[in-house]
C-alpha atoms as a PDB file:
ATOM      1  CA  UNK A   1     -12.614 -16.182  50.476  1.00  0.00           C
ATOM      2  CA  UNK A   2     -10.767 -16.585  53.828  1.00  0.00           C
ATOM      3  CA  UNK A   3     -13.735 -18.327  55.763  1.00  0.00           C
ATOM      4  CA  UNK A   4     -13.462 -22.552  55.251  1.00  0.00           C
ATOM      5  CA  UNK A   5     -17.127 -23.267  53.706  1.00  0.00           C
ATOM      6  CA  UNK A   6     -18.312 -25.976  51.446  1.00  0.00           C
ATOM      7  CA  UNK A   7     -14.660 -27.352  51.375  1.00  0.00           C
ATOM      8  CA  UNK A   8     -15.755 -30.386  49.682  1.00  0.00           C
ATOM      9  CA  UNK A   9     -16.578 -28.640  46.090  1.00  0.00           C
ATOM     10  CA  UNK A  10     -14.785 -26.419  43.536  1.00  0.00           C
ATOM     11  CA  UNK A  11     -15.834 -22.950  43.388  1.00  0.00           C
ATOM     12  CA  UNK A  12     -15.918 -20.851  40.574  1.00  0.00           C
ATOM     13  CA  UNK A  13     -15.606 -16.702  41.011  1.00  0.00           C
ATOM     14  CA  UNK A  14     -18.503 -14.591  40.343  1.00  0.00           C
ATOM     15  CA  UNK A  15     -18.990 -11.082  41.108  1.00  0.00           C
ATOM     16  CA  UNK A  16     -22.287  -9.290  41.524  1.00  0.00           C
ATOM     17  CA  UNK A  17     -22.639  -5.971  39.715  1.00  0.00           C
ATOM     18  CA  UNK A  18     -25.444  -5.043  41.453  1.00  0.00           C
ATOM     19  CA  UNK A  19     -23.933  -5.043  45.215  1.00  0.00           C
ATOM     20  CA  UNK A  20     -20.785  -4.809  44.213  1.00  0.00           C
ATOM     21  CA  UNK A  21     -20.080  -8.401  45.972  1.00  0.00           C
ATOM     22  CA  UNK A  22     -16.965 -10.951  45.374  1.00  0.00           C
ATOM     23  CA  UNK A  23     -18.834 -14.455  45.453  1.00  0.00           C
ATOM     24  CA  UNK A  24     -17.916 -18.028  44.980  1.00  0.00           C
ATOM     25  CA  UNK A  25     -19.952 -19.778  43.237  1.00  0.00           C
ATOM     26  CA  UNK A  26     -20.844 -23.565  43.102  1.00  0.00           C
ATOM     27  CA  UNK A  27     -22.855 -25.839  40.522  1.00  0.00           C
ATOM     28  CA  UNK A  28     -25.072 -28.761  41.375  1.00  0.00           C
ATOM     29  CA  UNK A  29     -25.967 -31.577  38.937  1.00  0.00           C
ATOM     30  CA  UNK A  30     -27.881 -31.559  35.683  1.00  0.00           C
ATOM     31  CA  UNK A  31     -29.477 -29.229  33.027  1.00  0.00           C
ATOM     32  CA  UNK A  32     -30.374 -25.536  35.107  1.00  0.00           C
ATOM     33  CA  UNK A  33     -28.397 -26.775  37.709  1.00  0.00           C
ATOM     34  CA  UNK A  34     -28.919 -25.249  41.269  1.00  0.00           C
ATOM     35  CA  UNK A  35     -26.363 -22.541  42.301  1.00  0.00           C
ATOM     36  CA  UNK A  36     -25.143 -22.061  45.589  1.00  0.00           C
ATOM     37  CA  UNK A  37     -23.906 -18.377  45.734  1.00  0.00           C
ATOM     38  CA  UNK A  38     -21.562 -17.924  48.299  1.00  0.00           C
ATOM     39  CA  UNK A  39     -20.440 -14.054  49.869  1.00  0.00           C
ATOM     40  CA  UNK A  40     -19.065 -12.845  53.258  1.00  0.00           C
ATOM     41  CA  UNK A  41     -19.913  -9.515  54.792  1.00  0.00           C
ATOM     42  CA  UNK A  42     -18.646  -7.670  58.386  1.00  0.00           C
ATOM     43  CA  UNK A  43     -22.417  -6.302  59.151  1.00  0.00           C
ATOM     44  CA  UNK A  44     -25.875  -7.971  58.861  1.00  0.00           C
ATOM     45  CA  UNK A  45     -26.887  -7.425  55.574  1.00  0.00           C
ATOM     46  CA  UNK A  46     -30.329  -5.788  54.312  1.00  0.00           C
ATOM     47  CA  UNK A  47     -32.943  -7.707  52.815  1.00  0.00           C
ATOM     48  CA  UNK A  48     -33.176  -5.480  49.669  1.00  0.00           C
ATOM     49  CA  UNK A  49     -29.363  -6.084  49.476  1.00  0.00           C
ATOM     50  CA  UNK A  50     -30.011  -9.750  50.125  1.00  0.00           C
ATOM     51  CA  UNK A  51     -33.019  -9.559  46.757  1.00  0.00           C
ATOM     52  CA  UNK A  52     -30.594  -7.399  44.587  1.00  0.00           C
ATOM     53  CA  UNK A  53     -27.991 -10.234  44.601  1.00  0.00           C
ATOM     54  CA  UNK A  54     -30.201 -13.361  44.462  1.00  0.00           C
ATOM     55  CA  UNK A  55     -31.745 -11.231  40.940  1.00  0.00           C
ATOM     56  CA  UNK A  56     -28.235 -10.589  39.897  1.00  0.00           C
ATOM     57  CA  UNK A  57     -27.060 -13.855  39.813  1.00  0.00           C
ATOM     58  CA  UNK A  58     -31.109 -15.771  39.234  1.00  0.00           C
ATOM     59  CA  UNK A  59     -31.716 -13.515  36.030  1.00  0.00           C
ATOM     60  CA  UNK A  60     -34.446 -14.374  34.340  1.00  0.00           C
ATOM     61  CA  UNK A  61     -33.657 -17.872  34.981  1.00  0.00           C
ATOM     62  CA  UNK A  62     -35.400 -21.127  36.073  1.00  0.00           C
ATOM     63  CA  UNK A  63     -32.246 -22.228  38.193  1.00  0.00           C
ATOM     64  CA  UNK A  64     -32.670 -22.631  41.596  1.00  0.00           C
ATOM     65  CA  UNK A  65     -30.454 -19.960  43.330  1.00  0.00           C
ATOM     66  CA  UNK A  66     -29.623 -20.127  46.986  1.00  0.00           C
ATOM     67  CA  UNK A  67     -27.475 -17.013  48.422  1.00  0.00           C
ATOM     68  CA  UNK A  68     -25.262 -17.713  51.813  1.00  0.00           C
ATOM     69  CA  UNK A  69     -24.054 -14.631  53.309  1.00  0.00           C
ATOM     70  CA  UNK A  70     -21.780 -15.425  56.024  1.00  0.00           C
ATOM     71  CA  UNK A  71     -20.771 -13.054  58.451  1.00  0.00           C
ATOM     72  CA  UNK A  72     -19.426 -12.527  62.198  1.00  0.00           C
ATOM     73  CA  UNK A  73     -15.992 -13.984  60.624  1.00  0.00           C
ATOM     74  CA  UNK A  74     -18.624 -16.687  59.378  1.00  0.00           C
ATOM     75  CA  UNK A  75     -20.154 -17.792  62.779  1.00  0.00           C
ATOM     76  CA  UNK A  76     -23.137 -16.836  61.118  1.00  0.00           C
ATOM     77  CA  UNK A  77     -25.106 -17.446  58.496  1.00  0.00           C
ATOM     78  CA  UNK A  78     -28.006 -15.722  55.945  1.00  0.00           C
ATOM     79  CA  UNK A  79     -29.812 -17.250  53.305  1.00  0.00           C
ATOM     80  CA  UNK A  80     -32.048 -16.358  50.452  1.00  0.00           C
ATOM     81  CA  UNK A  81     -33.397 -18.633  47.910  1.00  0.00           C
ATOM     82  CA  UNK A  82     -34.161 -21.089  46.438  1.00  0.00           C
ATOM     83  CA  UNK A  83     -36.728 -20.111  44.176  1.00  0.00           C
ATOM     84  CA  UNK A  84     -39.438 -17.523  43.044  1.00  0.00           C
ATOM     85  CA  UNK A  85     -39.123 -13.214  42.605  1.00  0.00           C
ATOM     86  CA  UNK A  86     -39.672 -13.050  46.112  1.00  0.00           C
ATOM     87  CA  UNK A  87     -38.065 -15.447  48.126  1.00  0.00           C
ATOM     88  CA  UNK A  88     -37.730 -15.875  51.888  1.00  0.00           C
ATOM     89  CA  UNK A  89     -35.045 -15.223  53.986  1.00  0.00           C
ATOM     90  CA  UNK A  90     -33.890 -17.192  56.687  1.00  0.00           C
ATOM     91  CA  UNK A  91     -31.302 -14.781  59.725  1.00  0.00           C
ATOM     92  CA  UNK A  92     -29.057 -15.964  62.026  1.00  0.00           C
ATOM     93  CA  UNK A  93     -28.210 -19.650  61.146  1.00  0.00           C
ATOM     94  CA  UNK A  94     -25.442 -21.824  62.228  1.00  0.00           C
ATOM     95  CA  UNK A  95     -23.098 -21.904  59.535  1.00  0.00           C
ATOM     96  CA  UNK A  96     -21.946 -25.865  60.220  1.00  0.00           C
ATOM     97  CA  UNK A  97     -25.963 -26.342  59.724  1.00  0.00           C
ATOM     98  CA  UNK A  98     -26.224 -24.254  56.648  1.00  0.00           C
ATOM     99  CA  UNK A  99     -22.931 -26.083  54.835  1.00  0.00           C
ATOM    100  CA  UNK A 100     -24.219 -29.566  55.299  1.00  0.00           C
ATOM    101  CA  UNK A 101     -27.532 -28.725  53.815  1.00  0.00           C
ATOM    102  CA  UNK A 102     -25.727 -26.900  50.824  1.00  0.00           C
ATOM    103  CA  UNK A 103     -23.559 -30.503  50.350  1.00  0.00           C
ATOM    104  CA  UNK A 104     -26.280 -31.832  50.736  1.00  0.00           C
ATOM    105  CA  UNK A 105     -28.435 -30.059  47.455  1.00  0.00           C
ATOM    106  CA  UNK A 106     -25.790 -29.822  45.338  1.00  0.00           C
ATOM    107  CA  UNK A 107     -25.181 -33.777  45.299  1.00  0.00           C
ATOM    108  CA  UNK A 108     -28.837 -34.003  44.436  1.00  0.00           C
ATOM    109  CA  UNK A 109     -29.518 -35.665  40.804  1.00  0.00           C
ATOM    110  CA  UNK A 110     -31.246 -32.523  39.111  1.00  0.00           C
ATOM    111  CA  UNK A 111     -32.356 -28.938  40.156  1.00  0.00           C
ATOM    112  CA  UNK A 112     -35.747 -30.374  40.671  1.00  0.00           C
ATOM    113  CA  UNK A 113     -34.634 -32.974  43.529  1.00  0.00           C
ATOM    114  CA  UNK A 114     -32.163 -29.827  44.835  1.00  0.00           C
ATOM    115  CA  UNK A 115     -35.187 -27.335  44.565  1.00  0.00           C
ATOM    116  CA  UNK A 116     -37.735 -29.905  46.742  1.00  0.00           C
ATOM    117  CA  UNK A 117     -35.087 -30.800  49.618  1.00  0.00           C
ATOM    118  CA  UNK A 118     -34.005 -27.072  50.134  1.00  0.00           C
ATOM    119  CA  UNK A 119     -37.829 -26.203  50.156  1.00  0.00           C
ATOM    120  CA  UNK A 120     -38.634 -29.178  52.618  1.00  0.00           C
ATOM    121  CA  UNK A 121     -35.572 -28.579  54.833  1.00  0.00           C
ATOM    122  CA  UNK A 122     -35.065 -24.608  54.165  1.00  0.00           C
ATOM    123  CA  UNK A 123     -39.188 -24.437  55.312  1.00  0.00           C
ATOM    124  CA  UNK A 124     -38.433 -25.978  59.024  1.00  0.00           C
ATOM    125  CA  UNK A 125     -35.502 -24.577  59.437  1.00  0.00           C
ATOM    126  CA  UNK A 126     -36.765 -22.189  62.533  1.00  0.00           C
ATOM    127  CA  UNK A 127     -37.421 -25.145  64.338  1.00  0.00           C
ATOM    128  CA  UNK A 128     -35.539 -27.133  66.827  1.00  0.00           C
ATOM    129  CA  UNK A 129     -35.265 -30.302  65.670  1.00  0.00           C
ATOM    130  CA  UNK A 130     -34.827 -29.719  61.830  1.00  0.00           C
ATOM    131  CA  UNK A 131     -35.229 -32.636  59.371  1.00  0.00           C
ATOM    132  CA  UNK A 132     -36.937 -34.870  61.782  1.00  0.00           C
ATOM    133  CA  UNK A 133     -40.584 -35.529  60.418  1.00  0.00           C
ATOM    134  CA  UNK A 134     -42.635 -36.188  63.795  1.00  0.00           C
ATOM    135  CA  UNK A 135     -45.717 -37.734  62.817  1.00  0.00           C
ATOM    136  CA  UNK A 136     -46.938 -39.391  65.549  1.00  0.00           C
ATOM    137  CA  UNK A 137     -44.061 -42.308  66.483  1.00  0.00           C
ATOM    138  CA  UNK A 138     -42.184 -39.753  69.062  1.00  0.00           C
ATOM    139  CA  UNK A 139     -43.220 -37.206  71.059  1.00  0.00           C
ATOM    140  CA  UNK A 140     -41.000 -33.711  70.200  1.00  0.00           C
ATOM    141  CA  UNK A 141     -41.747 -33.365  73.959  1.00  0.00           C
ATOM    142  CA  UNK A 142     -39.355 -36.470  75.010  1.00  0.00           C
ATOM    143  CA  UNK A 143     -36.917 -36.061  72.494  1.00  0.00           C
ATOM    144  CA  UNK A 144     -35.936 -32.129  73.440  1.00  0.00           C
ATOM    145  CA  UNK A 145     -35.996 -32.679  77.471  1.00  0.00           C
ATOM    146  CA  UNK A 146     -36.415 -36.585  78.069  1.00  0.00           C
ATOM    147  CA  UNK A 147     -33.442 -37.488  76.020  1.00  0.00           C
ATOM    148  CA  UNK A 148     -31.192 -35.333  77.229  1.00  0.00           C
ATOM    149  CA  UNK A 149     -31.331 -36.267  80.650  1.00  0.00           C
ATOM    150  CA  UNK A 150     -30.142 -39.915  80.105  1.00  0.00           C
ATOM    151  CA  UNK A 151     -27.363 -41.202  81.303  1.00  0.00           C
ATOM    152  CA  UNK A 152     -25.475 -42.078  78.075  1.00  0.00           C
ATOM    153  CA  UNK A 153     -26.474 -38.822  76.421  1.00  0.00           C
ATOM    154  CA  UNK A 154     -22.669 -36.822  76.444  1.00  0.00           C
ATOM    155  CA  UNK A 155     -21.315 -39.623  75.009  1.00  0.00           C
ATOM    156  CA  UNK A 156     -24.035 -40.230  72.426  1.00  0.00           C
ATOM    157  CA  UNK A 157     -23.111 -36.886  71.784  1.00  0.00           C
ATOM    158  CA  UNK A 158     -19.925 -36.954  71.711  1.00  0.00           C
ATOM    159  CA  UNK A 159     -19.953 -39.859  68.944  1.00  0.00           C
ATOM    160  CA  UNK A 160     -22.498 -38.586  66.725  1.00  0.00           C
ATOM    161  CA  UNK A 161     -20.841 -34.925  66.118  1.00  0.00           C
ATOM    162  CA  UNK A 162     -18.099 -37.207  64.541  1.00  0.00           C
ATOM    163  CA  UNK A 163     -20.354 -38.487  62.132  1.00  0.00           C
ATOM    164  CA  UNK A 164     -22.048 -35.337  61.178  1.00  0.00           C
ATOM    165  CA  UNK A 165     -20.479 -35.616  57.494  1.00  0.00           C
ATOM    166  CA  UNK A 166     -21.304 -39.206  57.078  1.00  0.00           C
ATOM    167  CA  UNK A 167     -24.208 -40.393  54.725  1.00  0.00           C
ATOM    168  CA  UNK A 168     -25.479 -43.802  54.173  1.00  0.00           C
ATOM    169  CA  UNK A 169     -24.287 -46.864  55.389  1.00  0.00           C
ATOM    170  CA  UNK A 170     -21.557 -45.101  56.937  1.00  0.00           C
ATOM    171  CA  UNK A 171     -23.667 -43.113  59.115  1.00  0.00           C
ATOM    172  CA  UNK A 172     -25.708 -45.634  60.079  1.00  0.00           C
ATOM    173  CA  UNK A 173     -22.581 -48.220  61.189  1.00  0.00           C
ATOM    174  CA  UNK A 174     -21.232 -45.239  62.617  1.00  0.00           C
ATOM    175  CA  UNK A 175     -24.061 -45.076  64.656  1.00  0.00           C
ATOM    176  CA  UNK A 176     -23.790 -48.452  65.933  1.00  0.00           C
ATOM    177  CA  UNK A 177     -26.362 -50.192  63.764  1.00  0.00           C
END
């Protein structure tokens, strides 16, 4: 596949007879571990297309499955999965977004923890400020217009899109803390 994505793990090759699609695919941890089905198209493809290879590759099985269809030379993203005959699908994501969150699930301990963060994040992933959990301690309203206008912002900026792989400690020195 000549588009970088998920860099960080081995694929494997699969092909779907179905749609008649070349695919990598990649394993998370564990028993039924979840697979991360990976396919690139020119056009936008349809949602039945989307379902026939998400039940090629799911078959009968209690694996979670996620399908990432990249396309517009892989500026863009769609997604089906992770679970269920019918599941949703998500159009038009940013492919940088999309590749973290698939490191992300397949470092998870077992298909269950894999299945409940892709659910959790996968669910919000419309909104603007994805996998932050306001509940009261910030207003949504400050953080998308108030924050941006501060002085330091561009270079907060600036520093943090460096860090956008890190995890852990790392992130959180890198951040300054």
């Amino acid at each position: 596949m000549p588009i970088e994505f998920l860099e960080s793990a081995t694929p494997r090759p699969w092909k779907s007879d179905r749609v008649s699609a070349d695919c990598e695919l990649y394993l998370g941890e564990g028993s039924n571990a979840l697979e991360v089905v990976v396919t690139e198209r020119d056009d936008r493809p349809q949602k039945n297309w989307l379902q026939r290879l998400y039940t090629d590759r799911r078959n009968q099985r209690i694996n979670p499955i996620l399908v990432v269809v990249l396309r517009d030379d892989g500026q863009t993203v769609d997604i089906i999965g992770p679970a269920g005959e019918n599941p949703d699908v998500k159009r038009d994501l940013e492919t940088s977004q999309v590749e973290r969150i698939c490191e992300s699930a397949l470092d998870r301990p077992d298909h269950h923890a894999a299945q409940r963060f892709l659910s959790a994040v996968l669910a919000q992933i419309d909104e603007e400020l994805v996998g932050l959990r306001n509940q009261g301690l910030l207003s949504t309203h400050e953080l998308k217009t108030g924050v941006p206008d501060r002085a330091d912002w561009n270079d907060a900026v600036s520093r943090a899109e460096g860090l956008l792989d890190e995890k852990g400690r790392d992130l959180v020195e890198g951040l300054g803390y």
